[in-house]
Protein backbone atom coordinates (compact mmCIF):
# COMPACT_ATOMS: atom_id res chain seq x y z
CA UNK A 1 123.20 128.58 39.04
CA UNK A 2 124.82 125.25 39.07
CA UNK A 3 123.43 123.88 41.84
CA UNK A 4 120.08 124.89 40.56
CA UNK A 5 120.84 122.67 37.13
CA UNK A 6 122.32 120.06 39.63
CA UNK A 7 119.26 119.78 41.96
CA UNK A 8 117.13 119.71 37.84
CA UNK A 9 118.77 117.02 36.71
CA UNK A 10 118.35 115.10 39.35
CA UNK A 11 114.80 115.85 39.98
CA UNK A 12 113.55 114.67 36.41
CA UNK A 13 115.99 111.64 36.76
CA UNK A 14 114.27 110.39 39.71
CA UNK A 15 111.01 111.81 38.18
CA UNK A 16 111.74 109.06 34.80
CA UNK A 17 112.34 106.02 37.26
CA UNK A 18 109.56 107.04 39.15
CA UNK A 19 107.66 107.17 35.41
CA UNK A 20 109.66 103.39 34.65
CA UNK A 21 111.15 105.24 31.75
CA UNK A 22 114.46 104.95 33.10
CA UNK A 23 115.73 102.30 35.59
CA UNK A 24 117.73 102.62 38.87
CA UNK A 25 119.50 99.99 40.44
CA UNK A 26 121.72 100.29 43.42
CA UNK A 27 125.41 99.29 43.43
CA UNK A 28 126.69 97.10 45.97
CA UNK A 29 127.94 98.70 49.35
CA UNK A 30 129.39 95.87 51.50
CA UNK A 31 130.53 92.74 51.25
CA UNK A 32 126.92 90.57 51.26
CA UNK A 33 126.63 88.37 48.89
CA UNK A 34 123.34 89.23 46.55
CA UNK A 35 122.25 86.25 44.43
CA UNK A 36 125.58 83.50 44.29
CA UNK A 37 128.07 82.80 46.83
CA UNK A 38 130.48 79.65 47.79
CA UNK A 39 128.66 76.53 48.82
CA UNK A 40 130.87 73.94 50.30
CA UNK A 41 128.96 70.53 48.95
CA UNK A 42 128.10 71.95 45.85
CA UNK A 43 131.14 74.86 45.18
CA UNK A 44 128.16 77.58 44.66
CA UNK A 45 124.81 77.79 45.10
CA UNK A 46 122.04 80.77 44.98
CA UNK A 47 121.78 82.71 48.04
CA UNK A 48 118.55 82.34 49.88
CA UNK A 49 115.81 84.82 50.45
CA UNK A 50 117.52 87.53 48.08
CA UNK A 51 117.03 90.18 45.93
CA UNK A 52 118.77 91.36 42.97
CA UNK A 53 118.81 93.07 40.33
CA UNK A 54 120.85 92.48 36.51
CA UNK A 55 121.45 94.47 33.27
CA UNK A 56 121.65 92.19 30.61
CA UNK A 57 121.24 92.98 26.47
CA UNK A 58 120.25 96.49 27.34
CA UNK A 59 117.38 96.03 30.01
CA UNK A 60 117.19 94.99 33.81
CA UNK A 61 115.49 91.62 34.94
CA UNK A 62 114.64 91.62 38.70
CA UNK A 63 116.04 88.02 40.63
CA UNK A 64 114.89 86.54 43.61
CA UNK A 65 115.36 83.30 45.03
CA UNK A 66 113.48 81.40 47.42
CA UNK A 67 114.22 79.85 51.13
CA UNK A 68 115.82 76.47 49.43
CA UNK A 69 118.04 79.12 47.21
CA UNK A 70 115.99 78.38 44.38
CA UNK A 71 115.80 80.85 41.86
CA UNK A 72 111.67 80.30 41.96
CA UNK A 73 108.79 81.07 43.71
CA UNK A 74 108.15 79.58 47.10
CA UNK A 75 108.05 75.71 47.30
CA UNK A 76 106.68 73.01 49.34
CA UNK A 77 108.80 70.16 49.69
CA UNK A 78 105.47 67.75 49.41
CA UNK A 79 103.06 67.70 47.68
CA UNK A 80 99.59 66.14 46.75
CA UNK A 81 100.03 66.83 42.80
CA UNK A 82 100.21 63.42 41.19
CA UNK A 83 102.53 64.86 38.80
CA UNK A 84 105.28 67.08 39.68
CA UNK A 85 108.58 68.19 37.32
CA UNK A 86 112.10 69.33 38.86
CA UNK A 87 114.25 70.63 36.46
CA UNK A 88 118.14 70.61 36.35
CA UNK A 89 120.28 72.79 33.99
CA UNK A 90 122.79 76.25 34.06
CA UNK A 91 122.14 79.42 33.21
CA UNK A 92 119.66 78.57 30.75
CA UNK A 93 117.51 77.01 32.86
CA UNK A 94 117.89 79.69 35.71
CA UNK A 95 117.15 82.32 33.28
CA UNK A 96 119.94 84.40 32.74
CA UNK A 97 118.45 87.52 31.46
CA UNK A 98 115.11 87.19 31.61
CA UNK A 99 112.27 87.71 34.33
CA UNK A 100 110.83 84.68 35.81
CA UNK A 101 107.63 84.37 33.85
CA UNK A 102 109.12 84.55 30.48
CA UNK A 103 111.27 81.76 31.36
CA UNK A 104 110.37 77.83 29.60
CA UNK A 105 109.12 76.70 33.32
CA UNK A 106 107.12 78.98 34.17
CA UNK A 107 105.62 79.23 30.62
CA UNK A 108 105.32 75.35 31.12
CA UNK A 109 103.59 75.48 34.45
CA UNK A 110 101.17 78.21 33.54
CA UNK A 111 99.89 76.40 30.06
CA UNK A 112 100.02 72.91 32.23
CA UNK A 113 98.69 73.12 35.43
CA UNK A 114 101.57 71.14 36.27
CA UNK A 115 104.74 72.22 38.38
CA UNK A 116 107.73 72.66 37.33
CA UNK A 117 110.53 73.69 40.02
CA UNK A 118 113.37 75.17 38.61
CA UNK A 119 116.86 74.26 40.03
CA UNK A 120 118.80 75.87 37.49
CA UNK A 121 121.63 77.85 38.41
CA UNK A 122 124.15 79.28 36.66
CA UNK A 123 127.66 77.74 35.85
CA UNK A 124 126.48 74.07 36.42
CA UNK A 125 127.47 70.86 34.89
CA UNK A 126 126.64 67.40 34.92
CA UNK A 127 128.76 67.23 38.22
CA UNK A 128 127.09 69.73 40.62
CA UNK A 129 123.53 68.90 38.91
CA UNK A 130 124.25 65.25 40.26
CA UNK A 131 125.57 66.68 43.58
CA UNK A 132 122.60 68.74 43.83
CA UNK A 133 119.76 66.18 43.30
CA UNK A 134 120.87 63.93 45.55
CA UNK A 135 121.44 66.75 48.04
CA UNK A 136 118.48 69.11 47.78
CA UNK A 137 115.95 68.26 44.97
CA UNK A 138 115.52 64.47 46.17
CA UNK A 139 113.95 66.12 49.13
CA UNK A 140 111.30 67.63 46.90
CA UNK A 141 108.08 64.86 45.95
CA UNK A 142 108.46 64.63 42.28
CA UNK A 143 107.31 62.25 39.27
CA UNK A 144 109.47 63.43 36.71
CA UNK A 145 113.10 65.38 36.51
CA UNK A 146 114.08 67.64 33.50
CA UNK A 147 117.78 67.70 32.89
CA UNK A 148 118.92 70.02 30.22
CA UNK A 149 122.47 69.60 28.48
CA UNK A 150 124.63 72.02 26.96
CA UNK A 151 127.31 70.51 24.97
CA UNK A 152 128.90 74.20 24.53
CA UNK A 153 130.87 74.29 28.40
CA UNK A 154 129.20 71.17 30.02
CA UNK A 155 131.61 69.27 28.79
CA UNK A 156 134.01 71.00 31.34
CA UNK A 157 138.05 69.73 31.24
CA UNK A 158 139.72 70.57 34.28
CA UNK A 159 142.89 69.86 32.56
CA UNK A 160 142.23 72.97 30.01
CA UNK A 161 141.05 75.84 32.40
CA UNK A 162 142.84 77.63 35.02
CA UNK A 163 141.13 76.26 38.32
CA UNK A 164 139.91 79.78 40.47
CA UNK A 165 136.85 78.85 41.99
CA UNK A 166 136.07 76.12 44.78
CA UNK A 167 134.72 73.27 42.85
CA UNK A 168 132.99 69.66 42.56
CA UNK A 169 135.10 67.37 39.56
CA UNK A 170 134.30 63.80 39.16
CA UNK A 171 138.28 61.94 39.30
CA UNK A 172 138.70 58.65 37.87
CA UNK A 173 140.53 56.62 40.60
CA UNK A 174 141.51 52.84 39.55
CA UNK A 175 138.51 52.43 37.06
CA UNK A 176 135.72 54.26 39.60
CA UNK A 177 134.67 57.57 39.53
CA UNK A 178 134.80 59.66 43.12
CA UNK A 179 133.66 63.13 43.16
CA UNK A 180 136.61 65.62 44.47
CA UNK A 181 136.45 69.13 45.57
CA UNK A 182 139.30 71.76 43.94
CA UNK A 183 140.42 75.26 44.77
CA UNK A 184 139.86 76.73 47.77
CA UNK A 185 136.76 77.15 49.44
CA UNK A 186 135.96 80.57 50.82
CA UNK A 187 133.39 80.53 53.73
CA UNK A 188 133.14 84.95 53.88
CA UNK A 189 132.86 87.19 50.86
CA UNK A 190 136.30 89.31 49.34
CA UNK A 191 136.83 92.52 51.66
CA UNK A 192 134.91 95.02 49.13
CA UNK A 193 137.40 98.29 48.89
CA UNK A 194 136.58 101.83 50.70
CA UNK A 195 137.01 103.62 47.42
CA UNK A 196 134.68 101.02 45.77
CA UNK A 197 131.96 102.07 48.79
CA UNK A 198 132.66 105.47 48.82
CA UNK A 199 131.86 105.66 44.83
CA UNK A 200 128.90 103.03 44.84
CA UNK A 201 127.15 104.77 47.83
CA UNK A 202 127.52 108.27 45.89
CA UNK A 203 126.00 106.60 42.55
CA UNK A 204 123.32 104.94 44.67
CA UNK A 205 122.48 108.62 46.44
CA UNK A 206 122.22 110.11 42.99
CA UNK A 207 119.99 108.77 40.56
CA UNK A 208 121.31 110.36 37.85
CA UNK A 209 124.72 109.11 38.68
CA UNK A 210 123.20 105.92 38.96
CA UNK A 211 121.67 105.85 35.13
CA UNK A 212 124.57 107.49 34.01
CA UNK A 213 126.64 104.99 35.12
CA UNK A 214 124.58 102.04 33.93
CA UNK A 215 124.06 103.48 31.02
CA UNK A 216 128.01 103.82 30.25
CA UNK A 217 128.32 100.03 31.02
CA UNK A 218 125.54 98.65 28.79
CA UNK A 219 127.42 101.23 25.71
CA UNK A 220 130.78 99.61 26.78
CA UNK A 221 129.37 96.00 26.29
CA UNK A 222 126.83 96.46 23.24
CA UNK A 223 129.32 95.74 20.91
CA UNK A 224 130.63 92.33 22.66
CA UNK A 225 130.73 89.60 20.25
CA UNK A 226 127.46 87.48 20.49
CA UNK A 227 128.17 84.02 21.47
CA UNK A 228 125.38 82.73 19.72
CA UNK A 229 128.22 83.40 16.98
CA UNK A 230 130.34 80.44 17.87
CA UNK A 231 131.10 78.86 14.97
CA UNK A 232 132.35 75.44 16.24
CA UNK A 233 129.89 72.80 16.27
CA UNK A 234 129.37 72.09 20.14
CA UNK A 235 127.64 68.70 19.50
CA UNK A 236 130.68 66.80 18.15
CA UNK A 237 133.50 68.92 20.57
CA UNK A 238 134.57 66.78 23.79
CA UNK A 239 136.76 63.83 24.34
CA UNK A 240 135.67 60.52 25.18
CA UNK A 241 136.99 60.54 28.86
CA UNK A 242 134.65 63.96 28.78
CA UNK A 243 131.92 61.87 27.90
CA UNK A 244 132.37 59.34 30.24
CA UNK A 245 132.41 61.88 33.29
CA UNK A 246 128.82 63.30 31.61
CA UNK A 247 127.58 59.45 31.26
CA UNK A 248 128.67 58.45 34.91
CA UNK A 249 126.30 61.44 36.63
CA UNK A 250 123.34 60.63 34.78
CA UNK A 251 123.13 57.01 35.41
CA UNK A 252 123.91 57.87 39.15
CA UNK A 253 120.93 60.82 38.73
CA UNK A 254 118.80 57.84 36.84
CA UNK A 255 119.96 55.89 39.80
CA UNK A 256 118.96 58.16 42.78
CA UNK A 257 115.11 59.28 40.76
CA UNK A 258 114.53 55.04 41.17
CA UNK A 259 111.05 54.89 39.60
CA UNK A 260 110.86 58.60 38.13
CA UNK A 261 110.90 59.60 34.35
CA UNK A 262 114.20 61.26 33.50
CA UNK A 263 114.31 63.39 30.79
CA UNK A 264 117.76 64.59 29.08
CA UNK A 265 117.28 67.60 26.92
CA UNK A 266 120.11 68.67 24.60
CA UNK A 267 120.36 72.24 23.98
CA UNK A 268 121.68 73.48 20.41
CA UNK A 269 123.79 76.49 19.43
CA UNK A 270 123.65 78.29 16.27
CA UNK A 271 126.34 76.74 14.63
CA UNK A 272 124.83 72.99 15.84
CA UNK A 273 121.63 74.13 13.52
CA UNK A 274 124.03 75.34 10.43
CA UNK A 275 125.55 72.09 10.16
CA UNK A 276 122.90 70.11 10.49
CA UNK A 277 121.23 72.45 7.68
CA UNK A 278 124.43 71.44 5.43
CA UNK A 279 125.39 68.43 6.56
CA UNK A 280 122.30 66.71 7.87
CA UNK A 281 121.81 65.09 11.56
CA UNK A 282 125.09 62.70 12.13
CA UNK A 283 126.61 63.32 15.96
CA UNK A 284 128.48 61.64 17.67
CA UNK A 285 126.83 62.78 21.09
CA UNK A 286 123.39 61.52 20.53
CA UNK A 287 125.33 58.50 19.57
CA UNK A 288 126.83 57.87 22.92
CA UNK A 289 124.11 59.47 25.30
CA UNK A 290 121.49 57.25 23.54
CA UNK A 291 123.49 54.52 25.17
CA UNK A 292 121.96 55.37 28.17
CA UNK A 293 118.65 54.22 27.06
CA UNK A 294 119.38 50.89 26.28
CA UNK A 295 120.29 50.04 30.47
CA UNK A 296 118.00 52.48 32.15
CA UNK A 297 114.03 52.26 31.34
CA UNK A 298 113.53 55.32 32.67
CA UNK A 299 115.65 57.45 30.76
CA UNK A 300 114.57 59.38 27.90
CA UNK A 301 117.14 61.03 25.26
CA UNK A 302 115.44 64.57 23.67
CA UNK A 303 117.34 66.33 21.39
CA UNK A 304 115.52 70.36 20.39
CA UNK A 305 117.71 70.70 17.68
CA UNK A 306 115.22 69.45 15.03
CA UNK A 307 112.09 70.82 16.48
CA UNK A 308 113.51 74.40 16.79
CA UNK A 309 115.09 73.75 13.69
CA UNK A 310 111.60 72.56 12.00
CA UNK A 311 109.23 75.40 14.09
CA UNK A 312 112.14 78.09 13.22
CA UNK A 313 111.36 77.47 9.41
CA UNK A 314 107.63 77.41 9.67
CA UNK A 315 107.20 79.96 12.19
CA UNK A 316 109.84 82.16 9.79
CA UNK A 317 111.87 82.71 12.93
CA UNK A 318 115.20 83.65 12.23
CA UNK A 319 117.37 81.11 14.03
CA UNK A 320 119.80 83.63 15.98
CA UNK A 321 116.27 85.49 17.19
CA UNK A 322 116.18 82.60 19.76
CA UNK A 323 119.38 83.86 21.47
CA UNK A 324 119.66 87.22 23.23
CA UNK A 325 120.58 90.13 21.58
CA UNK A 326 124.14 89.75 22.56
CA UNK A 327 124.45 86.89 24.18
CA UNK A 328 124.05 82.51 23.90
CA UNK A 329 121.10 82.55 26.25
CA UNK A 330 117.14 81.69 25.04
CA UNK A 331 115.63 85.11 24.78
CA UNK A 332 112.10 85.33 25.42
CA UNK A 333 111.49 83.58 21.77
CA UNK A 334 113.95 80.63 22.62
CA UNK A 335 112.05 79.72 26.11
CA UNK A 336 108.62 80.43 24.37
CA UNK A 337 109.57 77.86 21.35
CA UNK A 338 111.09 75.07 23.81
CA UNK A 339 108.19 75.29 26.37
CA UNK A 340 105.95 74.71 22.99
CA UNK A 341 107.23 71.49 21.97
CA UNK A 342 108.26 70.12 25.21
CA UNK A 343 104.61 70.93 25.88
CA UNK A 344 103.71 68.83 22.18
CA UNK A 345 106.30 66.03 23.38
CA UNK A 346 105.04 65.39 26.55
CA UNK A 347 101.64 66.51 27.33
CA UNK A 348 99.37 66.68 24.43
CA UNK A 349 100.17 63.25 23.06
């Protein structure tokens, strides 16, 4: 008799995925490294050719990444379009949480014509961007390059974190900045334990393990405080010496496009749009980035706070609906708004 409810349950299980009412997604069984891993020039980088999968605010978004590691669809390094956009960023660029096509690029390169390869990868700053576009996305034939700027953790003080990862840091050394590499640098993955593979290949075997399982994680994590919560106003929160680091790599990115448009994008939090609701628009990083504009022709300063600010009130969008349910990232309405006036900004003048 219980085998017979057994073999049931996990019969209509499979029979829901098979439906897409329910979603199965296997656990990791060795040590293979899915969609990050170490990179020693750049301290990570996406893996290439792979698939993965990711629960995020209560639903799974398929990644992939292409032969460059890319976290896009297939590239040629040259091409014959006059106009072609790279674009540097974190997580928000990459997508966290979201399937490719709902992502600002790809919403961009649909409604354009234009291409826009997307370079973002999770955990980046101003550092590894730099590292990476004179590395890899320099290769690529390109008129323009998007950077986007998160004054929330780009501002990144070695000083104030415990150092556990491999990673790139710009040091000043007598009055010049070198890049310098800390932690240690890990060329295999951690040795994965046998209970670990024993359990993972039993909730892979079973589907409704599998769910079950997923489904206990997500109701663990629902309640996680949203970080689009942060109450601190990230556009006035770094040092100067902070600053200076963030100036340094995008002359030396302004440097390395020569003739290209760069575009700086500033990303704002929730709390960046409250005080400028009560307080008005007076930071001190627009201030100093700006300064960039005055010595490089090329440049181009673009802050979205007002515009999502402005097309949140006439749109009636509620201004935490552009963050994931339970998280900092763009949702779907975030990358839809910023594609929009990016879009108004720069190609329907």
């Amino acid at each position: 008799m219980i085998a017979i409810v057994i073999i049931s349950v996990e019969m209509i299980s499979r029979f829901f995925v098979w439906c897409k009412l329910l979603q199965y997604t296997p656990f990791p069984t060795s040590n293979e490294k899915t969609f990050l891993d170490y990179d020693e020039q750049l301290g990570h980088w996406h893996v290439k050719n792979s698939k993965s999968s990711l629960l995020k605010s209560g639903r799974y978004v398929n990644y992939s990444t292409n032969s460059f590691g890319m976290r896009d669809k297939e590239r040629e390094v040259v091409s014959k379009d006059t106009r072609r956009v790279v674009v540097l960023g974190d997580s928000f660029v990459e997508g966290l949480g979201l399937n490719d096509t709902e992502r600002f690029t790809n919403i961009l390169e649909s409604s354009t014509g234009i291409q826009h390869l997307n370079f973002g990868c999770s955990g980046y700053d101003p550092v590894r961007e730099l590292l990476l576009y004179e590395n890899l996305v320099v290769k690529f034939s390109h008129s323009d390059v998007f950077i986007f700027f998160l004054p929330l953790n780009d501002f990144y003080d070695t000083a104030e974190h415990e150092i556990k990862n491999y990673m790139p840091i710009a040091e000043k050394i007598n009055g010049t900045y070198a890049i310098k590499y800390i932690g240690s640098y890990k060329t295999g993955s951690d040795k994965m334990k046998r209970e670990d593979v024993i359990k993972n290949s039993i909730n892979n075997y079973s589907y409704f393990l599998n769910i079950t399982r997923w489904n206990i994680h997500n109701y663990k994590h629902k309640g996680d405080k949203k970080f689009s919560d942060y109450s601190n106003v990230t556009y006035d929160n770094f040092s100067q010496d902070q600053m200076d680091v963030v100036i340094y790599c995008l002359k030396r990115i302004v440097e390395a496009a020569k003739d290209k448009k760069v575009y700086l994008f500033i990303i704002p939090m929730l709390s960046d749009f409250k005080f400028y609701e009560k307080a008005g628009y007076n930071f001190k990083l627009i201030y100093n980035l700006s300064k960039i504009e005055d010595v490089s022709s090329n440049f181009k300063l673009i802050d979205l706070l007002i515009p999502m600010y402005n097309e949140a009130k006439e749109q009636k969008i509620d201004l935490a609906d552009y963050s994931l349910p339970d998280d900092l990232h763009w949702g779907t309405i975030g990358n839809k708004v910023c594609a929009k006036i990016i879009s108004n900004i720069l190609y329907h003048r």
